[in-house]
Protein backbone atom coordinates (compact mmCIF):
# COMPACT_ATOMS: atom_id res chain seq x y z
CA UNK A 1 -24.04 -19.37 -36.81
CA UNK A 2 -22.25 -18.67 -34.09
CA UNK A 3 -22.22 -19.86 -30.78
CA UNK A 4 -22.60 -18.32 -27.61
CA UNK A 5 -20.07 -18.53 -25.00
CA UNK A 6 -20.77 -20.62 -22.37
CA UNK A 7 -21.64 -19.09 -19.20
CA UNK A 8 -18.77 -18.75 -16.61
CA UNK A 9 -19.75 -20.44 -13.09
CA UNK A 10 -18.75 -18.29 -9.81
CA UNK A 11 -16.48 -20.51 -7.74
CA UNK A 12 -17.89 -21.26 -4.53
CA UNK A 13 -15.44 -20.97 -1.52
CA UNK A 14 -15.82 -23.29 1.21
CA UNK A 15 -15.80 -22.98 5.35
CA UNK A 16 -11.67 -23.29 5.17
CA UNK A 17 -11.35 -20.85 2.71
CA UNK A 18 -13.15 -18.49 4.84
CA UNK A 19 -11.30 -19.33 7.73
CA UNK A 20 -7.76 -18.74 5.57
CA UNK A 21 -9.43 -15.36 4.15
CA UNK A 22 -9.55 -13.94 7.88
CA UNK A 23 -6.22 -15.70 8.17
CA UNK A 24 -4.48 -13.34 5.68
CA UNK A 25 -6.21 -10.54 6.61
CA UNK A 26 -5.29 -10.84 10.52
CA UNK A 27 -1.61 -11.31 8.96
CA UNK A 28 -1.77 -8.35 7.11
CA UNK A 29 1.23 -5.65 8.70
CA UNK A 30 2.34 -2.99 8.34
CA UNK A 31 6.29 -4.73 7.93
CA UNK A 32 9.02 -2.25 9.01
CA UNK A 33 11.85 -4.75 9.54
CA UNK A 34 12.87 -6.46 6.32
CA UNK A 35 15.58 -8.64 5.45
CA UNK A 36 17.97 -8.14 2.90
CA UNK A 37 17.57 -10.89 0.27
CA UNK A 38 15.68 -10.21 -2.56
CA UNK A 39 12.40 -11.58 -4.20
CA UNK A 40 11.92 -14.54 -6.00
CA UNK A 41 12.23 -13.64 -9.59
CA UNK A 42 8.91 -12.45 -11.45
CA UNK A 43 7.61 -12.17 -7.96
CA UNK A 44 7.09 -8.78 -8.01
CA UNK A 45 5.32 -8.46 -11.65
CA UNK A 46 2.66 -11.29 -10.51
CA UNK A 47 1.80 -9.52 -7.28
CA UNK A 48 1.12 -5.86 -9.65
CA UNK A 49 -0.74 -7.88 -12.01
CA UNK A 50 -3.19 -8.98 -9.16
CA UNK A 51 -3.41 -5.25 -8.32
CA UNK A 52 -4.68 -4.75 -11.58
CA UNK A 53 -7.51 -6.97 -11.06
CA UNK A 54 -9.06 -4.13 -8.45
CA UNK A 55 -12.01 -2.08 -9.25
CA UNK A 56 -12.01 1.70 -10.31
CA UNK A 57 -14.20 4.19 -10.49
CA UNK A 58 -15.54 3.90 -14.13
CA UNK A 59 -12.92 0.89 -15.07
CA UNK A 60 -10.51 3.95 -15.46
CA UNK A 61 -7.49 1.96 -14.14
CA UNK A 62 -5.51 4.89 -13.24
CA UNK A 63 -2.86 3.53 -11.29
CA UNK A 64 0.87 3.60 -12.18
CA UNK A 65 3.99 1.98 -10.39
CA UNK A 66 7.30 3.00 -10.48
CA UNK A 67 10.13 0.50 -9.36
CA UNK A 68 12.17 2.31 -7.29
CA UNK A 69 15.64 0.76 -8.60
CA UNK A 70 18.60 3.89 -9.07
CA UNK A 71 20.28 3.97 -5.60
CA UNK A 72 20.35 8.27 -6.17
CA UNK A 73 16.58 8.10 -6.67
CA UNK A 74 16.05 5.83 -3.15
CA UNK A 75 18.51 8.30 -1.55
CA UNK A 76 16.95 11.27 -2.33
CA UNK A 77 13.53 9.93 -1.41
CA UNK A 78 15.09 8.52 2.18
CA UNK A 79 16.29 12.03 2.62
CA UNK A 80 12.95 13.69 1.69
CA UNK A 81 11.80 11.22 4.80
CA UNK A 82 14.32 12.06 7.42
CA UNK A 83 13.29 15.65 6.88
CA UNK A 84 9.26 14.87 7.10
CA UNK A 85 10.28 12.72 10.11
CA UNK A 86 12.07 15.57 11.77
CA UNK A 87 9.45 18.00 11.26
CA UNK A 88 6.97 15.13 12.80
CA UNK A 89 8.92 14.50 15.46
CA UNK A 90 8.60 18.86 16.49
CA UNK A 91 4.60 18.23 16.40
CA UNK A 92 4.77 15.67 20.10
CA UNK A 93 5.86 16.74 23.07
CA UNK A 94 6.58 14.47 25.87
CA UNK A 95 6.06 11.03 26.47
CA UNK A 96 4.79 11.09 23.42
CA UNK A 97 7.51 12.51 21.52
CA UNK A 98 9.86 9.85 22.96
CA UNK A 99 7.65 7.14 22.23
CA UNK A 100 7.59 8.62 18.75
CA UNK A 101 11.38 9.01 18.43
CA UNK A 102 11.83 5.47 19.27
CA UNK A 103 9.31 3.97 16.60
CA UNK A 104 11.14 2.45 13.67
CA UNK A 105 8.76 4.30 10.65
CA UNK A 106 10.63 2.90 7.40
CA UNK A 107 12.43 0.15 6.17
CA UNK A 108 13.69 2.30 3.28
CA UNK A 109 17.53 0.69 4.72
CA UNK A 110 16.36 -2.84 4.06
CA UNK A 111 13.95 -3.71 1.54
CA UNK A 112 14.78 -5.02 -1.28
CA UNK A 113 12.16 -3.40 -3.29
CA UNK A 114 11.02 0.25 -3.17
CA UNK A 115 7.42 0.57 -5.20
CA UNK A 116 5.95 4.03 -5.53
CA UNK A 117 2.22 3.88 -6.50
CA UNK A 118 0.57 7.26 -8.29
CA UNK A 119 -3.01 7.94 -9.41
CA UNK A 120 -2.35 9.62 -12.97
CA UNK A 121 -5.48 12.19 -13.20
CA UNK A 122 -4.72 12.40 -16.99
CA UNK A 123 -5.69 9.01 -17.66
CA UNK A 124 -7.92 8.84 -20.99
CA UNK A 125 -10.02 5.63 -19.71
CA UNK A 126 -13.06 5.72 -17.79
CA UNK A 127 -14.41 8.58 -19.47
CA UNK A 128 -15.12 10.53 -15.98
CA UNK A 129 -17.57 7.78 -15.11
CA UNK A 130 -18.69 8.03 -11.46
CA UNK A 131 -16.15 11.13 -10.87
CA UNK A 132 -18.12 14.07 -11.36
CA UNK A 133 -19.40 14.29 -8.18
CA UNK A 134 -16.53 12.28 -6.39
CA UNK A 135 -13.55 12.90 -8.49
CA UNK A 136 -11.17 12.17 -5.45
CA UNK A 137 -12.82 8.23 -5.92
CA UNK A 138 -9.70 8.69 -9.03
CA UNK A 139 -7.79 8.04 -5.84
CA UNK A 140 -9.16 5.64 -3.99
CA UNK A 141 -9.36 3.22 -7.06
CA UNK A 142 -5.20 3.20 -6.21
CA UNK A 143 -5.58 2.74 -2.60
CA UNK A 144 -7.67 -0.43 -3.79
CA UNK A 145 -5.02 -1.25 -5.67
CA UNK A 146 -2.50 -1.20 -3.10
CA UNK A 147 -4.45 -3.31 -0.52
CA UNK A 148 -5.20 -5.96 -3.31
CA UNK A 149 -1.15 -6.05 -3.29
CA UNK A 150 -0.52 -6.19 0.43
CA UNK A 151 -2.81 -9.03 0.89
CA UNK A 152 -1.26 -11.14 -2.29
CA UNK A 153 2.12 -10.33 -0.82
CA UNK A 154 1.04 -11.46 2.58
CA UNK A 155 -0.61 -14.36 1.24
CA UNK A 156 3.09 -15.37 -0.94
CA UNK A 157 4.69 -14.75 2.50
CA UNK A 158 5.85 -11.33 1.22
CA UNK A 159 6.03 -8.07 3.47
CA UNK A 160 4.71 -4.29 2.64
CA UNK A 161 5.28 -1.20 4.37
CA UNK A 162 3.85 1.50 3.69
CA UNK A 163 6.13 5.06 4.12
CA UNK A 164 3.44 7.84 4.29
CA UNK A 165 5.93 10.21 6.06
CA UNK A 166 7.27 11.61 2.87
CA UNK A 167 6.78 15.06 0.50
CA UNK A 168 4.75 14.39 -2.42
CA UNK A 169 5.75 16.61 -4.80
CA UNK A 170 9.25 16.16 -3.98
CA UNK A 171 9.39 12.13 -4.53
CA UNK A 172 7.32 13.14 -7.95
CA UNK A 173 10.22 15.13 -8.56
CA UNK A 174 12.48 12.63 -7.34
CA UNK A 175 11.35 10.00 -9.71
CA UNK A 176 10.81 11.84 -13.39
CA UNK A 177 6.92 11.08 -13.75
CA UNK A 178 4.65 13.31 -15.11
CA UNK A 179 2.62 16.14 -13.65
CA UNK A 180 -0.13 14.99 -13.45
CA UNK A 181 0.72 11.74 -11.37
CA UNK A 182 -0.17 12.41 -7.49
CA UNK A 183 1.60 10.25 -5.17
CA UNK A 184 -0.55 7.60 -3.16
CA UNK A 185 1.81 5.55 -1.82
CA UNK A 186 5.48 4.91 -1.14
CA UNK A 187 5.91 0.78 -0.26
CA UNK A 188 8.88 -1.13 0.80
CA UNK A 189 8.33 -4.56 0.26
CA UNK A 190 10.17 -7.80 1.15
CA UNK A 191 10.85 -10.82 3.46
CA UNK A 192 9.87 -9.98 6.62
CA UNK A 193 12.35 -9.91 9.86
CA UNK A 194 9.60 -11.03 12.17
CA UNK A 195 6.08 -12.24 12.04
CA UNK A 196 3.05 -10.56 14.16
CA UNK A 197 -0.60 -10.73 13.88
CA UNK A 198 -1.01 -7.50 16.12
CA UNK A 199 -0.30 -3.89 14.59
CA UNK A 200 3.58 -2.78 15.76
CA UNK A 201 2.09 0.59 16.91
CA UNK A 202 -0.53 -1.38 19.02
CA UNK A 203 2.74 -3.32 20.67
CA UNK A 204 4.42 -0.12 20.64
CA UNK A 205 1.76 1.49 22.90
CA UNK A 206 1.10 3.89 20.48
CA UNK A 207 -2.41 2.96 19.52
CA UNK A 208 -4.62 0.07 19.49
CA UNK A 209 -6.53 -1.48 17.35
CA UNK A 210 -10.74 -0.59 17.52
CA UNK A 211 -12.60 -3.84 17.47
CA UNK A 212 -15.58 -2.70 19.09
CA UNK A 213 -18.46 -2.38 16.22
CA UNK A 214 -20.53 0.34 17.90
CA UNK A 215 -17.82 2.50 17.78
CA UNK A 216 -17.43 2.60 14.37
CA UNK A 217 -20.56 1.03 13.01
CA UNK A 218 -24.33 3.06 12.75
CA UNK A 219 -27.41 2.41 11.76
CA UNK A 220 -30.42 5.48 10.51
């Protein structure tokens, strides 16, 4: 007869886990200074296969990640972001524009890696569970994805950036993948040049952060 398997106990984190937890997540940037050497080997794989440990809507697992390798393929994505920039730039006027110009928005010079991360809408698993009402929750299953990934790169010392300022459709183009692949995001990842706990925009004077809980926070 057989056995049943023996039931898996939780692990119970302590009071210094908890106070590491907050730790990583405070550490958390946005990197846009990188150096130039390049991961430890495997590094890479292991932080994508804790990404894959993030829920989905319906288990459907529908992200995909495309190493950004081929120096033509970077270029023509860095180009596709000097244009977006430009045209970015043209939406600020004054101070603001200048403050703008001045921001550094990419580290598409200097990281070692280049990671593009696409919801495919064709996937086969999940069935549609939970997306009939919802279906954009397809794409916020990768966006889960992606912030399980920052925070193992953060905790493995390991910086992400995260280039938003870029055409879709063009870097699908760009990089050969299929139709129905959507782009979600665009990461440069790497050793960071410098260390902060507060946001670069928030140093910048660009924005800071909202820490106030009735602002954002409401009960009914």
């Amino acid at each position: 007869m057989t056995q049943p398997a023996p039931i898996e106990r939780p692990p119970r984190f302590d009071a210094a886990f908890h106070a590491q937890l907050e730790q990583l997540c405070r550490w958390r940037r946005d990197v846009r200074r990188f150096r130039s050497e390049p991961l430890d080997p495997g590094l890479l794989d292991r932080l994508i296969r804790l990404a894959l440990l993030s829920p989905s809507v319906g288990n459907s697992q529908p992200w995909r990640f495309v190493k950004v390798d081929d120096a033509h393929r970077r270029a023509g994505v860095r180009a596709s972001f000097v244009t977006c920039n430009q045209a970015a730039l043209a939406t600020y006027e004054g101070e603001r524009a200048a403050l703008y110009a001045r921001l550094k928005l990419a580290g598409l010079d200097q990281a070692p890696v280049h990671l593009a991360v696409f919801a495919d809408s064709a996937t086969g698993l999940g069935g549609g569970l939970g997306r009939r009402t919802m279906p954009e929750t397809l794409t916020w299953s990768v966006v889960g994805a992606v912030q399980t990934l920052w925070l193992a790169a953060r905790a493995h010392g390991v910086g992400v950036g995260w280039v938003s300022i870029l055409d879709p459709a063009e870097v699908r183009s760009i990089l050969s993948v299929p139709d129905a692949w959507s782009l979600v995001a665009y990461l440069c990842i790497g050793w960071p040049e410098e260390e902060h706990t507060d946001p670069e925009l928030h140093r910048a004077g660009w924005q800071p952060r909202v820490e106030d809980l009735h602002r954002v926070v409401v009960q009914r």
